[in-house]
C-alpha atoms as a PDB file:
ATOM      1  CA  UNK A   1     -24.866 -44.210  20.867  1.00  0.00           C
ATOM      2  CA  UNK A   2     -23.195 -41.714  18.934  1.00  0.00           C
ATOM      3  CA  UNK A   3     -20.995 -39.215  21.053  1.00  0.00           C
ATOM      4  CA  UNK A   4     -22.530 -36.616  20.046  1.00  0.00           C
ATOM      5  CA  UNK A   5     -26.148 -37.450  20.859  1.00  0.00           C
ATOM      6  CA  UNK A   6     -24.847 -38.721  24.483  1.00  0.00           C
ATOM      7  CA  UNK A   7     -23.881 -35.267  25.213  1.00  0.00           C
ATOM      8  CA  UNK A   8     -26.780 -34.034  23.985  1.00  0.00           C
ATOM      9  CA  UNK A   9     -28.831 -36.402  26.422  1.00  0.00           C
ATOM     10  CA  UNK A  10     -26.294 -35.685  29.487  1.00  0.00           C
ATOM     11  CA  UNK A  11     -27.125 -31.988  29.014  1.00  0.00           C
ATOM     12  CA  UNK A  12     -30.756 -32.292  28.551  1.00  0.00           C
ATOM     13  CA  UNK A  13     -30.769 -34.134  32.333  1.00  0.00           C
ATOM     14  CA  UNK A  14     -27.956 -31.701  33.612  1.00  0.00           C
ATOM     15  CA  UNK A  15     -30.673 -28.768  32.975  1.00  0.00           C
ATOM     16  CA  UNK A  16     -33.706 -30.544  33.948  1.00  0.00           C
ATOM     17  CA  UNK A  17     -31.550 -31.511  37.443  1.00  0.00           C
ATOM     18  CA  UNK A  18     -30.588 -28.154  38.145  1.00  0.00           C
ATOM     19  CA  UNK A  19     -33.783 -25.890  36.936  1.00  0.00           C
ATOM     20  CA  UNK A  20     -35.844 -28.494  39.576  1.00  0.00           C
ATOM     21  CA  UNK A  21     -37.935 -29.170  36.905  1.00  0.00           C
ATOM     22  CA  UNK A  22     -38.724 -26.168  35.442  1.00  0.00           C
ATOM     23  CA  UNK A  23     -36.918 -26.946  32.271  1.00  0.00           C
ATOM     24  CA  UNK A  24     -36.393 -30.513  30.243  1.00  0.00           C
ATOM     25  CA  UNK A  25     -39.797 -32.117  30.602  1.00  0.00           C
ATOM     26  CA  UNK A  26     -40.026 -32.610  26.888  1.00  0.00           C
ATOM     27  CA  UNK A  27     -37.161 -33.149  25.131  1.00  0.00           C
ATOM     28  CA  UNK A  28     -38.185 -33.237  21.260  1.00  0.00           C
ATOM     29  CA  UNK A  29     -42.094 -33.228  21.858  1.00  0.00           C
ATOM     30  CA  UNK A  30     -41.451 -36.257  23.864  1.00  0.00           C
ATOM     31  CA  UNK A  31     -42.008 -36.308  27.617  1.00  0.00           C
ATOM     32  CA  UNK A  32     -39.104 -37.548  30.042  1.00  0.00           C
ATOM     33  CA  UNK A  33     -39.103 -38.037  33.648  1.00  0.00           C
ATOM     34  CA  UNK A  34     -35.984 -38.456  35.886  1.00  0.00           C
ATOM     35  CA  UNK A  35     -35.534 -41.553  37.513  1.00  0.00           C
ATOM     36  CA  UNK A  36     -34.091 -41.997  40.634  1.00  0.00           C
ATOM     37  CA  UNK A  37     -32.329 -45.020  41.846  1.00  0.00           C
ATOM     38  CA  UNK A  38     -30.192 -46.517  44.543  1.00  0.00           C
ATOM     39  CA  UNK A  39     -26.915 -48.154  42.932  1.00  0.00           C
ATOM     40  CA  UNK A  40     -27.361 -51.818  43.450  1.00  0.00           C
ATOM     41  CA  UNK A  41     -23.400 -52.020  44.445  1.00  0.00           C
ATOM     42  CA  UNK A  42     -22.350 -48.706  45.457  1.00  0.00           C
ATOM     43  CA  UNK A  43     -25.743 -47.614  47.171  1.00  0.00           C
ATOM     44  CA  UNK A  44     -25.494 -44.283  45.637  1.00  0.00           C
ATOM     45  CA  UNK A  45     -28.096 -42.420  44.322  1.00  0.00           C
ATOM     46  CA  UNK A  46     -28.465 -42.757  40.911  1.00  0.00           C
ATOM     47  CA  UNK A  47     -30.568 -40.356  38.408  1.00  0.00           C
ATOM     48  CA  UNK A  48     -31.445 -40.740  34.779  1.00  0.00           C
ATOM     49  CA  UNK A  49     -33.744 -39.163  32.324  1.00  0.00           C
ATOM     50  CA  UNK A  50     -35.967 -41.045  30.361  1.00  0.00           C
ATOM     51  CA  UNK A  51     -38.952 -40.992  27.963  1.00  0.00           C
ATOM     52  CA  UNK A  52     -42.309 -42.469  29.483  1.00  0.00           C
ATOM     53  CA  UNK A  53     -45.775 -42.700  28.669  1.00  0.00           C
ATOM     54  CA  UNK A  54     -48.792 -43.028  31.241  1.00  0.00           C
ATOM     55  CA  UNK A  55     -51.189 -46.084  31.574  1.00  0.00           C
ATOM     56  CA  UNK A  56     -54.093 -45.859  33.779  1.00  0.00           C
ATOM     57  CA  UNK A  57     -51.976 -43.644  36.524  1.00  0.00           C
ATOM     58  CA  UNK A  58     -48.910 -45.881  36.007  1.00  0.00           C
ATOM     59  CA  UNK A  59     -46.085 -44.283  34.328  1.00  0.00           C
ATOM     60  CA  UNK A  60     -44.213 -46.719  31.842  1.00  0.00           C
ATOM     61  CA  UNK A  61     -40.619 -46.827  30.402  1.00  0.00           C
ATOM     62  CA  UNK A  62     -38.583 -48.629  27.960  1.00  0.00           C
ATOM     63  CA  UNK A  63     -35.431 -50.662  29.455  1.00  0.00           C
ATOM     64  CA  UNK A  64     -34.038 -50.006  25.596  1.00  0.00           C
ATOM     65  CA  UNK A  65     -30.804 -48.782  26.163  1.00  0.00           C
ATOM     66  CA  UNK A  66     -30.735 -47.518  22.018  1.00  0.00           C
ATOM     67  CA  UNK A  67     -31.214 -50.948  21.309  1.00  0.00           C
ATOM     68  CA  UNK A  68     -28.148 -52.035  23.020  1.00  0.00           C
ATOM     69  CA  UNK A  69     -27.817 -55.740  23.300  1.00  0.00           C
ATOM     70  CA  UNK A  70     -27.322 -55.164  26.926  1.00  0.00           C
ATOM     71  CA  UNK A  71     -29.669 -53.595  28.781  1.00  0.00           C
ATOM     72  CA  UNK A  72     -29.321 -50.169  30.672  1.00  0.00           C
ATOM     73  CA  UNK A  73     -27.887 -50.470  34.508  1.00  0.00           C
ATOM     74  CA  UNK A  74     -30.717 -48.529  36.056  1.00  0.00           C
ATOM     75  CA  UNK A  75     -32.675 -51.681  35.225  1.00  0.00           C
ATOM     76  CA  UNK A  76     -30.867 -54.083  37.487  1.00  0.00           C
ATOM     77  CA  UNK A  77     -31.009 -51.385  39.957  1.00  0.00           C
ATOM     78  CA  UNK A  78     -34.633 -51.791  39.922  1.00  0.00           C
ATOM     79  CA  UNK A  79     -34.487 -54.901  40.211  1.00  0.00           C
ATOM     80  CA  UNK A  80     -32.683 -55.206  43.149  1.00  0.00           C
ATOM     81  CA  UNK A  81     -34.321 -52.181  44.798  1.00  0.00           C
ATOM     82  CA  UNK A  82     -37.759 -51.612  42.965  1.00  0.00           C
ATOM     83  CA  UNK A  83     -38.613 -49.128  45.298  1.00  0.00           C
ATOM     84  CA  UNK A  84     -37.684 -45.677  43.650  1.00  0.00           C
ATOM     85  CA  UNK A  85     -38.348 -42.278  42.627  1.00  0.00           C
ATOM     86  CA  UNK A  86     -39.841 -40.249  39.611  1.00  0.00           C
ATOM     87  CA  UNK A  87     -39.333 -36.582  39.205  1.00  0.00           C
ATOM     88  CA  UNK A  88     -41.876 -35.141  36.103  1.00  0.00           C
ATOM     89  CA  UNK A  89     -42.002 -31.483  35.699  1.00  0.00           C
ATOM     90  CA  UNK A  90     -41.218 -30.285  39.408  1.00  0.00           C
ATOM     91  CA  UNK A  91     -43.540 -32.770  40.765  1.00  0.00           C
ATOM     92  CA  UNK A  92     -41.917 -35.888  42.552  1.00  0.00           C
ATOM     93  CA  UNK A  93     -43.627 -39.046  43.312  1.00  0.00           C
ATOM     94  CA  UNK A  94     -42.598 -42.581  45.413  1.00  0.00           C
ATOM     95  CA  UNK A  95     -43.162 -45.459  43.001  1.00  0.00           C
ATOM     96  CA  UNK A  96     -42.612 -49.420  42.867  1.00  0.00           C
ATOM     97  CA  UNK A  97     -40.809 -50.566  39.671  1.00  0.00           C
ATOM     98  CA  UNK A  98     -41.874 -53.708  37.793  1.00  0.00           C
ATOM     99  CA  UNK A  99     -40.470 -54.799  34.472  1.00  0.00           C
ATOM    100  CA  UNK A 100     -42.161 -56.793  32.358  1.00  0.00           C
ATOM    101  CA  UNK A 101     -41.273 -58.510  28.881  1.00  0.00           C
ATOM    102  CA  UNK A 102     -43.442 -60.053  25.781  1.00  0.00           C
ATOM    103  CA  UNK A 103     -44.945 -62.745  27.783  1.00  0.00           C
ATOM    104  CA  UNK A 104     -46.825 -60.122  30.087  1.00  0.00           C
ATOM    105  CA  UNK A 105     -50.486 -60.490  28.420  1.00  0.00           C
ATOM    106  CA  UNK A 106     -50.129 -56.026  28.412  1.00  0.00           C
ATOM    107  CA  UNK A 107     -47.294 -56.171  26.978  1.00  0.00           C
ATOM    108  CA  UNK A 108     -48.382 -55.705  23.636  1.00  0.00           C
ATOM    109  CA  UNK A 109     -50.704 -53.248  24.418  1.00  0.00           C
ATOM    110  CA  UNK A 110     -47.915 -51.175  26.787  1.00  0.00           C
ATOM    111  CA  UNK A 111     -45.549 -51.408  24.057  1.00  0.00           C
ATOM    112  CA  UNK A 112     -47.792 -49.283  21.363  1.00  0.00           C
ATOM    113  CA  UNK A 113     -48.603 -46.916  24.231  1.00  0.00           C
ATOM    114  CA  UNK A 114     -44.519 -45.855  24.846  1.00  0.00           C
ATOM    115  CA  UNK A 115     -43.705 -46.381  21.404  1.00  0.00           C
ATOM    116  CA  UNK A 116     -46.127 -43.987  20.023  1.00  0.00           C
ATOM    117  CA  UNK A 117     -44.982 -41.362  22.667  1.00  0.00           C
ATOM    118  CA  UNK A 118     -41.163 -41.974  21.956  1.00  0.00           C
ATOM    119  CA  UNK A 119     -42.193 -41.421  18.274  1.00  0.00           C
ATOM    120  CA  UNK A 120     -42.060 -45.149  17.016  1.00  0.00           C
ATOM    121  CA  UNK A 121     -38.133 -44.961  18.034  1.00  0.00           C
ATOM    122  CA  UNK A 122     -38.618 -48.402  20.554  1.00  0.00           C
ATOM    123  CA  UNK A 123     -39.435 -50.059  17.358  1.00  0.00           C
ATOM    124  CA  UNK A 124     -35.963 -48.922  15.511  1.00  0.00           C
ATOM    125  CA  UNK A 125     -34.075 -50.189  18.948  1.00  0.00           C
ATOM    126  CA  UNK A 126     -36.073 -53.516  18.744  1.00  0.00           C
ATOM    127  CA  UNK A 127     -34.750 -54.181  15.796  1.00  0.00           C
ATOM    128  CA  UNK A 128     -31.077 -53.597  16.640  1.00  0.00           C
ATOM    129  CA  UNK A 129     -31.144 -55.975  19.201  1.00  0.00           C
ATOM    130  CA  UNK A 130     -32.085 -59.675  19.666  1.00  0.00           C
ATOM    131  CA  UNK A 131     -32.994 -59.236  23.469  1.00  0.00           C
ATOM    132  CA  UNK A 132     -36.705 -58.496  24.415  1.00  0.00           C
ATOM    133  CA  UNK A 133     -36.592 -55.260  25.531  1.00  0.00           C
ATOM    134  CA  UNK A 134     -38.552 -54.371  28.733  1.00  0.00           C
ATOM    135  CA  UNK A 135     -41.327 -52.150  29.423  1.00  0.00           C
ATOM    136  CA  UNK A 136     -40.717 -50.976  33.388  1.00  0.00           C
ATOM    137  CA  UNK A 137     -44.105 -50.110  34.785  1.00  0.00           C
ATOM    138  CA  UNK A 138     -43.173 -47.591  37.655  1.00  0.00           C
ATOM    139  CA  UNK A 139     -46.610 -47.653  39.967  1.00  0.00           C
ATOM    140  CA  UNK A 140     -47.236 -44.846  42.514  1.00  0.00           C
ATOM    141  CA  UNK A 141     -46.674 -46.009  46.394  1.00  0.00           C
ATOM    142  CA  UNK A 142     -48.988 -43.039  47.514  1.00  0.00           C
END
């Protein structure tokens, strides 16, 4: 990711942090939650902003990390502590993560859902990378 465009994205979760909401839940026309997890070695509190898209009350997002051939760290978080924390707007929620890959018979289906609210970007990182990328359903606890 360019340097340029990481600042941009640090900035765009620095004001939608500190407004509480008020400010950063679309960044381009696209929605974004914040994600909060617990660091799966340091057991710190970890936040990031990301794009999503909702299915059926569960909110979805991409594990594409710009089409990294790595994925992003907040995944393994999840993974070893799927229960988490969304933030959209100023409205927080409890939810359990899941990630699932191609093999998941929604997949398919899931995957034109986010990519058609990220703007068709999931299919540009797809293509960067040989690694399936996963779609994290995050399903509300309450």
């Amino acid at each position: 990711m360019t340097t340029v465009l990481h600042r941009v994205l640090q900035a765009h979760q620095w004001v939608y942090e500190k407004s509480g909401g008020l400010v950063g839940h679309k960044l381009l026309g696209v929605p974004c939650l914040l994600l909060r997890t617990t660091g799966r070695k340091s057991g710190l509190s970890r936040t990031n902003a990301l794009t999503y898209a909702e299915d059926a009350g569960v909110y979805l997002v991409v594990a594409s990390n710009g089409g990294a051939d790595r994925p992003p760290g907040w995944l393994a978080n999840l993974r070893a502590k799927p229960d988490c924390e969304i933030q959209i707007g100023r409205r927080t929620r409890a939810v359990t993560a899941k990630a699932t890959l191609p093999d998941d018979p929604d997949y398919a289906r899931r995957w034109r859902i986010v990519n058609a609210a990220n703007k068709n970007r999931y299919t540009e990182y797809q293509k960067k990378t040989s690694r399936p990328i996963p779609i994290v359903e995050l399903r509300p606890t309450s």
